[in-house]
PDB file of N, CA and C in Angstrom:
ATOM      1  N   UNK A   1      58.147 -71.249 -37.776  1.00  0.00           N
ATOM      2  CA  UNK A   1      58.345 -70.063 -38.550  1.00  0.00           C
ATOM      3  C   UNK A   1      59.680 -70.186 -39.275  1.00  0.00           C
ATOM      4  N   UNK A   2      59.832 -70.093 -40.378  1.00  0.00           N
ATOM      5  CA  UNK A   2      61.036 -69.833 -40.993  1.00  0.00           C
ATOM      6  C   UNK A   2      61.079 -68.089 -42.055  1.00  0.00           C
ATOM      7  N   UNK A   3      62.350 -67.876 -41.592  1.00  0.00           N
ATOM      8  CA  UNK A   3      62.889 -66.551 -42.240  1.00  0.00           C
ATOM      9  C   UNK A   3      64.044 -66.982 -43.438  1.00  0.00           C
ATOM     10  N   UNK A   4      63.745 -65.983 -44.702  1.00  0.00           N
ATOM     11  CA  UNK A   4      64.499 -66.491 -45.744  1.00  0.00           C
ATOM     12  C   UNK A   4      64.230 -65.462 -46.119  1.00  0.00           C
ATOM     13  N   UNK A   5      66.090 -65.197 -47.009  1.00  0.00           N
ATOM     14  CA  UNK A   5      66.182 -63.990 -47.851  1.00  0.00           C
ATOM     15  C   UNK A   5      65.810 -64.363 -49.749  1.00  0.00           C
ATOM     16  N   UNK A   6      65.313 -66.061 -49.941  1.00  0.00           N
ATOM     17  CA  UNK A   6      64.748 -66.265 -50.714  1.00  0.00           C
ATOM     18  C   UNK A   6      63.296 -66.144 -51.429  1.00  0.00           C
ATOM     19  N   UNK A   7      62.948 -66.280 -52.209  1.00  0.00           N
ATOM     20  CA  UNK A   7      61.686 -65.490 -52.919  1.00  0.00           C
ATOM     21  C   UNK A   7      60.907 -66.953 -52.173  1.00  0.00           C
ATOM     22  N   UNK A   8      59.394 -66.509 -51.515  1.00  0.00           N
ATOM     23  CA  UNK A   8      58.502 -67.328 -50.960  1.00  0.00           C
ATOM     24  C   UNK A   8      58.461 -69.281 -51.420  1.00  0.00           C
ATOM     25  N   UNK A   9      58.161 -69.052 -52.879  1.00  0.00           N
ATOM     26  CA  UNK A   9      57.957 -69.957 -53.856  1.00  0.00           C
ATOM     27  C   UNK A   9      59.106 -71.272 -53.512  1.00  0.00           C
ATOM     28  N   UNK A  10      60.657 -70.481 -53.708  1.00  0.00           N
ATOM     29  CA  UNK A  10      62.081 -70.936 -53.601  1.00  0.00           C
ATOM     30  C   UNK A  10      62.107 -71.373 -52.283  1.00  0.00           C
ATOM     31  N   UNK A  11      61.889 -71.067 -51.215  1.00  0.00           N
ATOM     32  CA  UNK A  11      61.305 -71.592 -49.960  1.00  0.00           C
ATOM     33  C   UNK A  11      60.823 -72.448 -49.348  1.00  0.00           C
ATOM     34  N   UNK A  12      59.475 -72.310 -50.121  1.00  0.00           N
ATOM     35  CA  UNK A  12      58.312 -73.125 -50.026  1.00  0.00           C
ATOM     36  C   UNK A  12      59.087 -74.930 -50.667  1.00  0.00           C
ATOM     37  N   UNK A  13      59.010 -74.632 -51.754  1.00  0.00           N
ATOM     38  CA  UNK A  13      59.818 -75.712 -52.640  1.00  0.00           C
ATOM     39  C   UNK A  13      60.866 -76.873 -51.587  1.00  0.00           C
ATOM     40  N   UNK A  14      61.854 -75.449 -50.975  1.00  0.00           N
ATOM     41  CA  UNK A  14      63.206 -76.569 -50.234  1.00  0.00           C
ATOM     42  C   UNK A  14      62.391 -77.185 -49.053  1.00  0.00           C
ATOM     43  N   UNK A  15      61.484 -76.444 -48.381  1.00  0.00           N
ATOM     44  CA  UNK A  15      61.160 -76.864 -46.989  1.00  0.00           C
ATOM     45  C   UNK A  15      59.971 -78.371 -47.533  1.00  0.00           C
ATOM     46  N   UNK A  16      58.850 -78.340 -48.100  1.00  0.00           N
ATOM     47  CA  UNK A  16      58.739 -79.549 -48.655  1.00  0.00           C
ATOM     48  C   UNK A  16      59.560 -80.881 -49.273  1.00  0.00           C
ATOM     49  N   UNK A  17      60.456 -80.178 -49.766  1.00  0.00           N
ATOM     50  CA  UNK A  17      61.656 -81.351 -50.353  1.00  0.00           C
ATOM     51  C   UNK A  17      62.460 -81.823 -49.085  1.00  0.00           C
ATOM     52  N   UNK A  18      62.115 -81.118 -48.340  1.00  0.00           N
ATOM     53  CA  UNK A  18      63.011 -81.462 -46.706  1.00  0.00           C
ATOM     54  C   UNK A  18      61.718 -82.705 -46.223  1.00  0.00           C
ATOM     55  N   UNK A  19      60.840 -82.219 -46.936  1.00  0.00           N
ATOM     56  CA  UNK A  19      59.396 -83.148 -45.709  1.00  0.00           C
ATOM     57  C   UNK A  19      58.753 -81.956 -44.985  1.00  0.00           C
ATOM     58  N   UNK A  20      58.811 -80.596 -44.537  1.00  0.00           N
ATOM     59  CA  UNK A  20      58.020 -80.158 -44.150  1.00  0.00           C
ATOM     60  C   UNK A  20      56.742 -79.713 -44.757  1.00  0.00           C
ATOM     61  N   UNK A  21      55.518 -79.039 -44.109  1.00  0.00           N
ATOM     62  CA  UNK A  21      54.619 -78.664 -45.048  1.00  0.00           C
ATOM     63  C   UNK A  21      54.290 -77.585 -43.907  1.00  0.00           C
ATOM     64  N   UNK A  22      53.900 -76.877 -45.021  1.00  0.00           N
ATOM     65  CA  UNK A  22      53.643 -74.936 -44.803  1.00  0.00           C
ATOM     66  C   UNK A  22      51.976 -75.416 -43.685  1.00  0.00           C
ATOM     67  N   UNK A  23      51.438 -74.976 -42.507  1.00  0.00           N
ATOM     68  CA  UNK A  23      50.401 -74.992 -41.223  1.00  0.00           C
ATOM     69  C   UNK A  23      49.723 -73.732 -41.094  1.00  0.00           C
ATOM     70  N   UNK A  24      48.916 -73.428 -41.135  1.00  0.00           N
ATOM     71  CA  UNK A  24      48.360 -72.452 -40.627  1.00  0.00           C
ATOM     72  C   UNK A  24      48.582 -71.608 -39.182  1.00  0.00           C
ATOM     73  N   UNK A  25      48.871 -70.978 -38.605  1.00  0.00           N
ATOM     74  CA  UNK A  25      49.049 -70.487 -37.339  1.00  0.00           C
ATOM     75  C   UNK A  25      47.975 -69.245 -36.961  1.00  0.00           C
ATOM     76  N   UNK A  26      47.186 -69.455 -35.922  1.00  0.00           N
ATOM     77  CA  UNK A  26      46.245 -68.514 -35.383  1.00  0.00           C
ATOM     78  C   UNK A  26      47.345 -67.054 -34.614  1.00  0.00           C
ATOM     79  N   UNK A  27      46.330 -66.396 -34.440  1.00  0.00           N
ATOM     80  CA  UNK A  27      47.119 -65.001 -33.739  1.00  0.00           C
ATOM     81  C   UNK A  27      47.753 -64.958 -32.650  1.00  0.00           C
ATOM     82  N   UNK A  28      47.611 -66.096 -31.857  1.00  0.00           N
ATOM     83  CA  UNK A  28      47.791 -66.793 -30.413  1.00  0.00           C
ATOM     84  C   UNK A  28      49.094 -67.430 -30.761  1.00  0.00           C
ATOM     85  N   UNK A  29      49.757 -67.955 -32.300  1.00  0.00           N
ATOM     86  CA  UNK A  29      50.382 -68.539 -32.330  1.00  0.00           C
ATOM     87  C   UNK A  29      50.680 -70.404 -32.227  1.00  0.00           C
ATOM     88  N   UNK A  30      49.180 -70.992 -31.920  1.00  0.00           N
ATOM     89  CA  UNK A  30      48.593 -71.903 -32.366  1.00  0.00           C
ATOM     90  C   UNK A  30      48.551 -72.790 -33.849  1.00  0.00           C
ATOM     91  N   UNK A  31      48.586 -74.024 -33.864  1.00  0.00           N
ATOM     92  CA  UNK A  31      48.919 -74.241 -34.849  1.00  0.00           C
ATOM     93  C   UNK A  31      47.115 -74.603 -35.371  1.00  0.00           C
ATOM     94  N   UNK A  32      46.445 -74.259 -36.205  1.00  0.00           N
ATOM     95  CA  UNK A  32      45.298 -74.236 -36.693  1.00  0.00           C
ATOM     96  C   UNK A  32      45.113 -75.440 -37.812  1.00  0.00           C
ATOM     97  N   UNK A  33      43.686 -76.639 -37.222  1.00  0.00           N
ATOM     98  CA  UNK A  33      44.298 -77.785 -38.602  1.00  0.00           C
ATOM     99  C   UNK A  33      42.568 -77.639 -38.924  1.00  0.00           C
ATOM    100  N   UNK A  34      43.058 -77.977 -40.046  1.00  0.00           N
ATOM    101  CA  UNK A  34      41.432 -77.651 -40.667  1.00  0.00           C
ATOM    102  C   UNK A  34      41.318 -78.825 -41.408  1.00  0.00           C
ATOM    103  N   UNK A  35      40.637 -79.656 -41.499  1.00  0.00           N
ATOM    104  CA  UNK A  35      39.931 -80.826 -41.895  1.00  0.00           C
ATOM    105  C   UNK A  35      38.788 -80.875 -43.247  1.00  0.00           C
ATOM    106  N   UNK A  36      38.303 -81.740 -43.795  1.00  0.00           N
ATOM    107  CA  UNK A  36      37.900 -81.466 -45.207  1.00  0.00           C
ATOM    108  C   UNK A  36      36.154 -82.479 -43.933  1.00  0.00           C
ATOM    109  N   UNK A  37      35.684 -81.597 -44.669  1.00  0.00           N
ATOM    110  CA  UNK A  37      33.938 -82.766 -44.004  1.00  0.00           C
ATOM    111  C   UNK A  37      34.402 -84.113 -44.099  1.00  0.00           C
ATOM    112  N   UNK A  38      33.886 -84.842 -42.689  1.00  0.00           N
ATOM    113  CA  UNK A  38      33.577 -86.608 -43.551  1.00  0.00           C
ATOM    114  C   UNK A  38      32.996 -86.700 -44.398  1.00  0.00           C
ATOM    115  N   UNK A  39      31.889 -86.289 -44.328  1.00  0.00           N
ATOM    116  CA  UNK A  39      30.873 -86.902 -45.462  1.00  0.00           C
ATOM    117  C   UNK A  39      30.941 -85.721 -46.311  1.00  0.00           C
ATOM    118  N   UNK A  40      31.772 -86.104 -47.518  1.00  0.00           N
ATOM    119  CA  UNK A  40      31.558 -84.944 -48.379  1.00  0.00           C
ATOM    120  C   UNK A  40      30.693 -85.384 -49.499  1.00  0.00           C
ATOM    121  N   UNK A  41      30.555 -86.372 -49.950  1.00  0.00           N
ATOM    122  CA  UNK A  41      29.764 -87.082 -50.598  1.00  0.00           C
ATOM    123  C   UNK A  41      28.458 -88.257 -50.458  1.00  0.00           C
ATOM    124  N   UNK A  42      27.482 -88.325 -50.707  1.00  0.00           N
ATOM    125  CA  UNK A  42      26.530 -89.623 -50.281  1.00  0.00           C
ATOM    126  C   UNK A  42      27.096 -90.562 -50.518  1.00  0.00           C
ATOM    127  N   UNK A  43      27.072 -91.853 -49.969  1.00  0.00           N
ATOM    128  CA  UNK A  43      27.310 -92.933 -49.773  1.00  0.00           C
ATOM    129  C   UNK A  43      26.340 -94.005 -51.381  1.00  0.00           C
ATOM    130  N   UNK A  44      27.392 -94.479 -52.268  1.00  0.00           N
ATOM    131  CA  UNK A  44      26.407 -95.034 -53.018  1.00  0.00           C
ATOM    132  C   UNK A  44      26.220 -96.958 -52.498  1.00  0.00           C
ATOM    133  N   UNK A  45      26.783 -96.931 -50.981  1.00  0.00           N
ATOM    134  CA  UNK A  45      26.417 -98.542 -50.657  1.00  0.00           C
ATOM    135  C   UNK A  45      25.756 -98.199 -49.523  1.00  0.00           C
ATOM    136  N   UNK A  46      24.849 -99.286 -49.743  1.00  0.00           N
ATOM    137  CA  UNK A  46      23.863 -99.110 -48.341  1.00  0.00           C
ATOM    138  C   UNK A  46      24.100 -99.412 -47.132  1.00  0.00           C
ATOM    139  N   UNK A  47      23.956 -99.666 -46.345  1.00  0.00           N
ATOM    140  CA  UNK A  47      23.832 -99.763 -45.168  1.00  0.00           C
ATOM    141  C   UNK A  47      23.444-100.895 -44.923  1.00  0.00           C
ATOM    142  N   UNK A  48      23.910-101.818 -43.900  1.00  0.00           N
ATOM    143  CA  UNK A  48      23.869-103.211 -43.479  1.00  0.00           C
ATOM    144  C   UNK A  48      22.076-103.181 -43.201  1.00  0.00           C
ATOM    145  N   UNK A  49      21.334-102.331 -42.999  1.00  0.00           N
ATOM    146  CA  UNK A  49      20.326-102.355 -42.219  1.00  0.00           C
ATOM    147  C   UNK A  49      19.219-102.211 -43.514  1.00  0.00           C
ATOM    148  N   UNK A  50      19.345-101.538 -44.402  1.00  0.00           N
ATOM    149  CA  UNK A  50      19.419-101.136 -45.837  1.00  0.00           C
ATOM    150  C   UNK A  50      18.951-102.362 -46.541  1.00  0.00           C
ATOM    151  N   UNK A  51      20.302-103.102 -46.755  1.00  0.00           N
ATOM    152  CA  UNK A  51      20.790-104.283 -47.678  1.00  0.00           C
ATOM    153  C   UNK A  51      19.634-105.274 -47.106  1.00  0.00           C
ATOM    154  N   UNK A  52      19.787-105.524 -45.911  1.00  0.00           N
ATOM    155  CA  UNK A  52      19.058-106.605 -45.244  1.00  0.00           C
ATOM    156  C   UNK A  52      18.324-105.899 -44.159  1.00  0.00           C
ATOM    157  N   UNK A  53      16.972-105.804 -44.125  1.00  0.00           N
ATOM    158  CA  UNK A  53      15.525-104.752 -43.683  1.00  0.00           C
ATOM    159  C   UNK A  53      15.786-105.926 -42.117  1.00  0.00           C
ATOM    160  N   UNK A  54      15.840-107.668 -42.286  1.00  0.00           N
ATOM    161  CA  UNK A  54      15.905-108.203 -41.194  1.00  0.00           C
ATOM    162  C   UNK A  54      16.820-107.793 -39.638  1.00  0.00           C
ATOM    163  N   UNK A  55      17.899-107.771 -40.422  1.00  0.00           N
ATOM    164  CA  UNK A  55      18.699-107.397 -39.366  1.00  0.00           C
ATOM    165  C   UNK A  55      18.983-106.151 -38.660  1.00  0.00           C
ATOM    166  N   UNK A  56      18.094-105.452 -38.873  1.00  0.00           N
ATOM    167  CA  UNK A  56      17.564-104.148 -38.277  1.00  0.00           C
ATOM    168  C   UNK A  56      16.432-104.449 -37.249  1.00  0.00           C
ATOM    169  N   UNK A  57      16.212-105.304 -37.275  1.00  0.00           N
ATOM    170  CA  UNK A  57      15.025-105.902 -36.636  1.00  0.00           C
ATOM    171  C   UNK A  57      15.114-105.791 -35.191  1.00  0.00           C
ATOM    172  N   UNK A  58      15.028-106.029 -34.032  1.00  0.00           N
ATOM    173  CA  UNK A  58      14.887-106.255 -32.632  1.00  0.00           C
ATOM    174  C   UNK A  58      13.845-107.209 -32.409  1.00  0.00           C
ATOM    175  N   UNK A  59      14.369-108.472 -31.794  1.00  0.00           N
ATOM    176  CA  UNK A  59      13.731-109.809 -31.588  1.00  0.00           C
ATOM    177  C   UNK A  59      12.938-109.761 -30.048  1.00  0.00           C
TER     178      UNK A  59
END
């Protein structure tokens, strides 16, 4: 948590230029990380199994 008699923005600005970055915090006081999907996109390369139908195989 940081307290400042500076405007949010002016704040925001120094504490990044320091290296920090602004976290989310739950009501508990938890630090909350939120993640972007893996797969946010289809895959345009195939798959080893794909590429080559053999080696999917079981001998």
């Amino acid at each position: 948590m940081a307290i400042s008699t500076a405007p949010p923005e002016t704040t925001l600005s120094a504490l990044r230029q320091a290296g920090y970055a602004p976290v989310l915090e739950a009501e508990t006081g938890t630090t909350v990380i939120e993640r972007a999907p893996a797969d946010r996109a289809t895959s345009t390369v195939p798959t080893l199994d794909q590429a080559y139908p053999q080696y999917g195989q079981r001998t």
